[in-house]
Protein backbone atom coordinates (compact mmCIF):
# COMPACT_ATOMS: atom_id res chain seq x y z
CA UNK A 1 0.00 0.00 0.00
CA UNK A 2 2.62 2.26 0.85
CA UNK A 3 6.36 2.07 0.27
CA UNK A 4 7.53 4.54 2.26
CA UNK A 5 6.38 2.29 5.69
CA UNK A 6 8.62 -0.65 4.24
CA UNK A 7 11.54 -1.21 7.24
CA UNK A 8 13.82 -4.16 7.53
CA UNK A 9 12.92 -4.89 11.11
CA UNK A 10 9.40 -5.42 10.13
CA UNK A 11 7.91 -8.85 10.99
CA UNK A 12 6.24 -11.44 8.15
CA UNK A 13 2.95 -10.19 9.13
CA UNK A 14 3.39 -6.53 9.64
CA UNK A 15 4.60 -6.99 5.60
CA UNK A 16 1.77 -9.76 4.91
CA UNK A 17 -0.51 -6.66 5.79
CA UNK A 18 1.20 -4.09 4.16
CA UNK A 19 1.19 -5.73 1.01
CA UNK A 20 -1.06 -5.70 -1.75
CA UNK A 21 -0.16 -7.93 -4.15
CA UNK A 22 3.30 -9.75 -5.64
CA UNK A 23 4.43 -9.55 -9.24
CA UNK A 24 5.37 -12.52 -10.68
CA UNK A 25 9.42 -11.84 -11.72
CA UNK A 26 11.70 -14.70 -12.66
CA UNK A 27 15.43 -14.26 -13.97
CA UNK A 28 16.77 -16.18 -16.43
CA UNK A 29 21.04 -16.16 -16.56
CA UNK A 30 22.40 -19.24 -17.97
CA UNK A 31 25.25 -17.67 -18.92
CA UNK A 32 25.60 -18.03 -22.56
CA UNK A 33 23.05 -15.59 -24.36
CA UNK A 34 21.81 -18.16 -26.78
CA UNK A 35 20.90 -20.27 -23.96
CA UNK A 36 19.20 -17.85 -21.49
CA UNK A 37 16.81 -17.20 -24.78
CA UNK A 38 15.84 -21.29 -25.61
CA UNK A 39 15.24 -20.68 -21.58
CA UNK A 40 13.00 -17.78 -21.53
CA UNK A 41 11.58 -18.79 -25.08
CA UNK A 42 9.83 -22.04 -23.39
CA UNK A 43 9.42 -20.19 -19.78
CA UNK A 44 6.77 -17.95 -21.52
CA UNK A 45 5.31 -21.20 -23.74
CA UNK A 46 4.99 -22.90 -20.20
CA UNK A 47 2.97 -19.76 -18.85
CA UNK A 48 0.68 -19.37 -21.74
CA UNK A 49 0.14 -23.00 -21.60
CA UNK A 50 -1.29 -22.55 -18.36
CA UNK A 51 -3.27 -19.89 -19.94
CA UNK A 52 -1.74 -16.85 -18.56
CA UNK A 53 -1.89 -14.28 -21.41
CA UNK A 54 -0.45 -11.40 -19.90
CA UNK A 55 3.46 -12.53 -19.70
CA UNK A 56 5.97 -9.95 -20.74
CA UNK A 57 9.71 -10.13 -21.32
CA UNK A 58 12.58 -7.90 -21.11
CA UNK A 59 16.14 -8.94 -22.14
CA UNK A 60 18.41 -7.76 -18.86
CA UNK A 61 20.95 -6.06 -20.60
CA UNK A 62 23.93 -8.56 -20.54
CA UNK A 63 22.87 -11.96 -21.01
CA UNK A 64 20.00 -13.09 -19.59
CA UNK A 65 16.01 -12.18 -19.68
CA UNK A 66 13.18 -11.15 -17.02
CA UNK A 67 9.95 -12.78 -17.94
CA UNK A 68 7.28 -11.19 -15.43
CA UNK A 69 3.49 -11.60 -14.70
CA UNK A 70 1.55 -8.86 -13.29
CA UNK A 71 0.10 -9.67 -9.60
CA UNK A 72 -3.52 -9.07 -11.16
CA UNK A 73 -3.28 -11.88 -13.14
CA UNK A 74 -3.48 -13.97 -9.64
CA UNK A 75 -6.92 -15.05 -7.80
CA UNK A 76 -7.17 -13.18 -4.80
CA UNK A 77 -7.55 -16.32 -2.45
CA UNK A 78 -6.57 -19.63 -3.41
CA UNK A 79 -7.83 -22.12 -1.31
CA UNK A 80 -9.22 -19.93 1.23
CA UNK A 81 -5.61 -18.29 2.07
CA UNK A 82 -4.86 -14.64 0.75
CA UNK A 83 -2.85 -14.94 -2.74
CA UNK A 84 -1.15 -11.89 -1.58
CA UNK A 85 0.06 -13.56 1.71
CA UNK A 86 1.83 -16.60 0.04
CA UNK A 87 5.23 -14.64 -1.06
CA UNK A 88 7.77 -15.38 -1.14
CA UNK A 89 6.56 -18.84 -0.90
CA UNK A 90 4.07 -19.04 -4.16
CA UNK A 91 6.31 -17.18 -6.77
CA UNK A 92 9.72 -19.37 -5.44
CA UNK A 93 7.37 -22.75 -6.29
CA UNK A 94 6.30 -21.64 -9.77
CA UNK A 95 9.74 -20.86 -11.01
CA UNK A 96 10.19 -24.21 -9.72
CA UNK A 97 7.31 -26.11 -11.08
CA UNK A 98 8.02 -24.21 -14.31
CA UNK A 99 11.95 -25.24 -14.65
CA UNK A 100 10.97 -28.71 -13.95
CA UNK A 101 8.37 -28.40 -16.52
CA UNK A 102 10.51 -27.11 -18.98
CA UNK A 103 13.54 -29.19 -18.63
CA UNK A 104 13.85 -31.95 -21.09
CA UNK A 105 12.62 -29.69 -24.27
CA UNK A 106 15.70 -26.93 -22.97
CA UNK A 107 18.11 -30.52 -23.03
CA UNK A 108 16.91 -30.92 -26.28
CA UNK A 109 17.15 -27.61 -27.89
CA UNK A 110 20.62 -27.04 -26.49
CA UNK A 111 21.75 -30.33 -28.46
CA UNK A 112 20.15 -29.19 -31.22
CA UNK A 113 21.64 -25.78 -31.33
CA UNK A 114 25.41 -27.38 -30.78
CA UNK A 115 24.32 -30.01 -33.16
CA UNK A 116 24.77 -32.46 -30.51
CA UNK A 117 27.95 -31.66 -29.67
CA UNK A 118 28.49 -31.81 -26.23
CA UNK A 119 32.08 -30.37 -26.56
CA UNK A 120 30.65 -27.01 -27.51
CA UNK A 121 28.85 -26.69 -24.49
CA UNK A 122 31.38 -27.58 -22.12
CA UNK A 123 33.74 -24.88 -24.01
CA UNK A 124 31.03 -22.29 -24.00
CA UNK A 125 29.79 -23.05 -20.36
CA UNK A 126 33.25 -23.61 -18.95
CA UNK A 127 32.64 -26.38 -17.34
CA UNK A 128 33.30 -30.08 -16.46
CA UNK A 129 32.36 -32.94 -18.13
CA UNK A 130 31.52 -34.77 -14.86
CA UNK A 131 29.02 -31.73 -14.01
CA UNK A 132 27.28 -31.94 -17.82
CA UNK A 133 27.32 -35.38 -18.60
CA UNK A 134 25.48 -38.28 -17.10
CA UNK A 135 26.53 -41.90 -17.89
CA UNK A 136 23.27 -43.98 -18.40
CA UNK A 137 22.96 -47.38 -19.36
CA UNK A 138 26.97 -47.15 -20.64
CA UNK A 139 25.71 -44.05 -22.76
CA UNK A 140 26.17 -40.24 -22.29
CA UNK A 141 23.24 -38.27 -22.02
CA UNK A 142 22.95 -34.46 -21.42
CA UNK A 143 22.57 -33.42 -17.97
CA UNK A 144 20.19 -29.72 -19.12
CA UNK A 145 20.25 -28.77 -15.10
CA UNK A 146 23.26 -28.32 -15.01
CA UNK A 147 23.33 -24.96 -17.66
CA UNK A 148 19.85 -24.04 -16.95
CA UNK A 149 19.99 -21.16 -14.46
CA UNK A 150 16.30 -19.77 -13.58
CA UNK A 151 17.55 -17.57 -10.72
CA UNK A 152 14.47 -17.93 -7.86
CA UNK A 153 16.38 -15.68 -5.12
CA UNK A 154 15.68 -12.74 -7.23
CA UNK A 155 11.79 -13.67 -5.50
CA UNK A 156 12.79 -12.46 -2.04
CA UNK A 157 11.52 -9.55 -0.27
CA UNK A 158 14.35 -7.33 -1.05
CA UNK A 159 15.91 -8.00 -4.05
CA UNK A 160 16.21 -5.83 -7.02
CA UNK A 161 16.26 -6.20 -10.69
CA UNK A 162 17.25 -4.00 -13.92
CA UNK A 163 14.82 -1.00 -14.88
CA UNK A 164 13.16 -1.37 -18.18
CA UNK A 165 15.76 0.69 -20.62
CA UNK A 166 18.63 1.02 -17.81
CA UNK A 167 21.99 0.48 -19.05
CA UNK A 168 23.66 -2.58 -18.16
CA UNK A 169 26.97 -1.00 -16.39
CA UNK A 170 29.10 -4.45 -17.81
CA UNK A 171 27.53 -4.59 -20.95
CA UNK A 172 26.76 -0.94 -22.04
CA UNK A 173 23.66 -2.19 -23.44
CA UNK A 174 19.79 -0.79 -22.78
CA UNK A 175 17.55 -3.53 -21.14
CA UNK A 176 15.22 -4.13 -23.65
CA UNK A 177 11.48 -4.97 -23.21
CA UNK A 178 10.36 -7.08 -26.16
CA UNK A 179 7.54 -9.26 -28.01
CA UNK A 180 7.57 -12.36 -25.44
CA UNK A 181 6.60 -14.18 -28.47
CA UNK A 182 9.76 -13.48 -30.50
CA UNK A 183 12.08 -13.72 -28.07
CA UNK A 184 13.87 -16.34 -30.43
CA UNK A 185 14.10 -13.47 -32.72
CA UNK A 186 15.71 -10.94 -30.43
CA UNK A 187 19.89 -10.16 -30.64
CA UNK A 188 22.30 -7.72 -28.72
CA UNK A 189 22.47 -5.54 -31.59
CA UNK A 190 18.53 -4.27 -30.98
CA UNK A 191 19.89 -3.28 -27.44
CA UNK A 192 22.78 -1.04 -28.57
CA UNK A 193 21.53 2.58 -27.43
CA UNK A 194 22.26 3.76 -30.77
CA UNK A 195 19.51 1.58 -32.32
CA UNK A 196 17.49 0.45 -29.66
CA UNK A 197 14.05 1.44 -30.54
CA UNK A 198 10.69 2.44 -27.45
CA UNK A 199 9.02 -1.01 -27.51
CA UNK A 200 5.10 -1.33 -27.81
CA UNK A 201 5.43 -4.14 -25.31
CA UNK A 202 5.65 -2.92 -21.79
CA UNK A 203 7.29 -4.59 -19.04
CA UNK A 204 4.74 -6.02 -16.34
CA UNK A 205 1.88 -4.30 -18.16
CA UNK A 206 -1.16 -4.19 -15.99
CA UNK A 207 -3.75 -2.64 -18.55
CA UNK A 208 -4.87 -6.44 -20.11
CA UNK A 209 -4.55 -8.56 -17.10
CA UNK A 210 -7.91 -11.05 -15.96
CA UNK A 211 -7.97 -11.64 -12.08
CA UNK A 212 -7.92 -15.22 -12.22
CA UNK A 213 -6.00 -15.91 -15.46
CA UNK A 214 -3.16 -17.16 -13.57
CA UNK A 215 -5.50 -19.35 -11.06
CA UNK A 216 -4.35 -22.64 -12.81
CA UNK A 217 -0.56 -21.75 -12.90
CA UNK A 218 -1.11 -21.39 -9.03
CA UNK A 219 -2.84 -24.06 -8.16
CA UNK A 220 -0.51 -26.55 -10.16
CA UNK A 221 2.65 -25.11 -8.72
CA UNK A 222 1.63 -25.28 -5.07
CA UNK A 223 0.30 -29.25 -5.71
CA UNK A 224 3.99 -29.77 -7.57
CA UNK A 225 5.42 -28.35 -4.27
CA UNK A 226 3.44 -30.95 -2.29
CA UNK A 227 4.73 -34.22 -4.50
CA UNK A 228 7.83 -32.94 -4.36
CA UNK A 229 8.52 -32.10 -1.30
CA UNK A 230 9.87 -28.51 -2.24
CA UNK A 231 11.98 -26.82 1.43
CA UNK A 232 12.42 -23.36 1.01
CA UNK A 233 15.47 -22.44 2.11
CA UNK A 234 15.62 -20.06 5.04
């Protein structure tokens, strides 16, 4: 309701009042820009699969993407409890549910973008073979967890994230909101300030969200944290 009365000594339910609503924000950083974008490419399939229409997406500025749904989009109560009550808890087990959804078609479109190389992404990724590969049935197979890097801390009560058309201070580039649907389409080049363009899509845009159009999404993610026995980490 009010900013200004936010204070780090206050207690979870002296902030469970004060509070509204939560946006939806996950951060996608795998690294290597061509991943983070097969990432956030099938992050916003997985939400409009679940029928939420009002996802937007914003390249960070250096090599990852923000792919954000507006706190309208959420029920109000879900199962008799306060949507607005369940953060951090609710947003952390979406990210979640959604990486786990997610994961074998990102396996599979990495290999298919190194042409099933696995040497290219242990040179791009810098990493070991022992973290990357898994030996199955005598066989190598492709271990996607291991690059896929949907950040979940940035859902915590204080953390920040890049401004929509901020400059990157590493990168020098101008983080981008963008078509959520052509994210596959999107390179560094359309960030440069000296061609990056005012987008008609607007990060977090309110104006089209349905109360309720994220109800499903909800509900699935907080019966995925049941099965799974999903601890949040203090």
């Amino acid at each position: 309701k009010d900013p200004l009365q936010l204070d780090p000594s206050m207690r979870r339910q002296e902030l469970d009042n004060l509070r509204i609503g939560w946006d939806l924000v996950i951060d996608i950083d795998c690294g290597i820009f061509e991943y983070s974008k097969v990432a956030a490419d099938l992050v916003v399939k997985a939400l409009k699969f679940h029928n939420v229409r009002s996802v937007s997406c914003k390249f960070s500025g250096n090599k990852g993407f923000h792919i954000g749904v507006p706190y309208e989009a959420f029920p109000e109560k879900i199962r008799n409890e306060s949507t607005k009550n369940l953060f951090p808890d609710a947003p952390r087990k979406i990210a979640l549910y959604i990486k786990h959804m997610i994961l074998p078609e990102f396996g599979n479109e990495i290999i298919k973008l190194e042409g099933g190389e696995f040497g290219k992404i242990l040179e791009k990724t810098g990493k070991k073979e022992a973290d990357v590969i898994q030996i199955e049935n005598k066989q190598k197979k492709f271990n996607p967890e291991s690059i896929l890097q949907m950040d979940t801390l940035l859902i915590s009560p204080r953390h920040l994230y890049r401004m929509p058309y901020s400059l990157h201070e590493k990168s020098g580039l101008v983080s981008t909101p963008l078509n959520p649907d052509k994210i596959m389409l999107f390179r560094k080049e359309f960030a440069l300030p000296n061609r990056m363009k005012i987008s008609s899509h607007r990060f977090l845009d309110r104006t089209n969200a349905e109360s309720g159009e994220a109800k499903r999404l909800l509900t699935e993610a907080l019966d995925f944290g049941v099965k799974h026995e999903i601890v949040e980490p203090k």
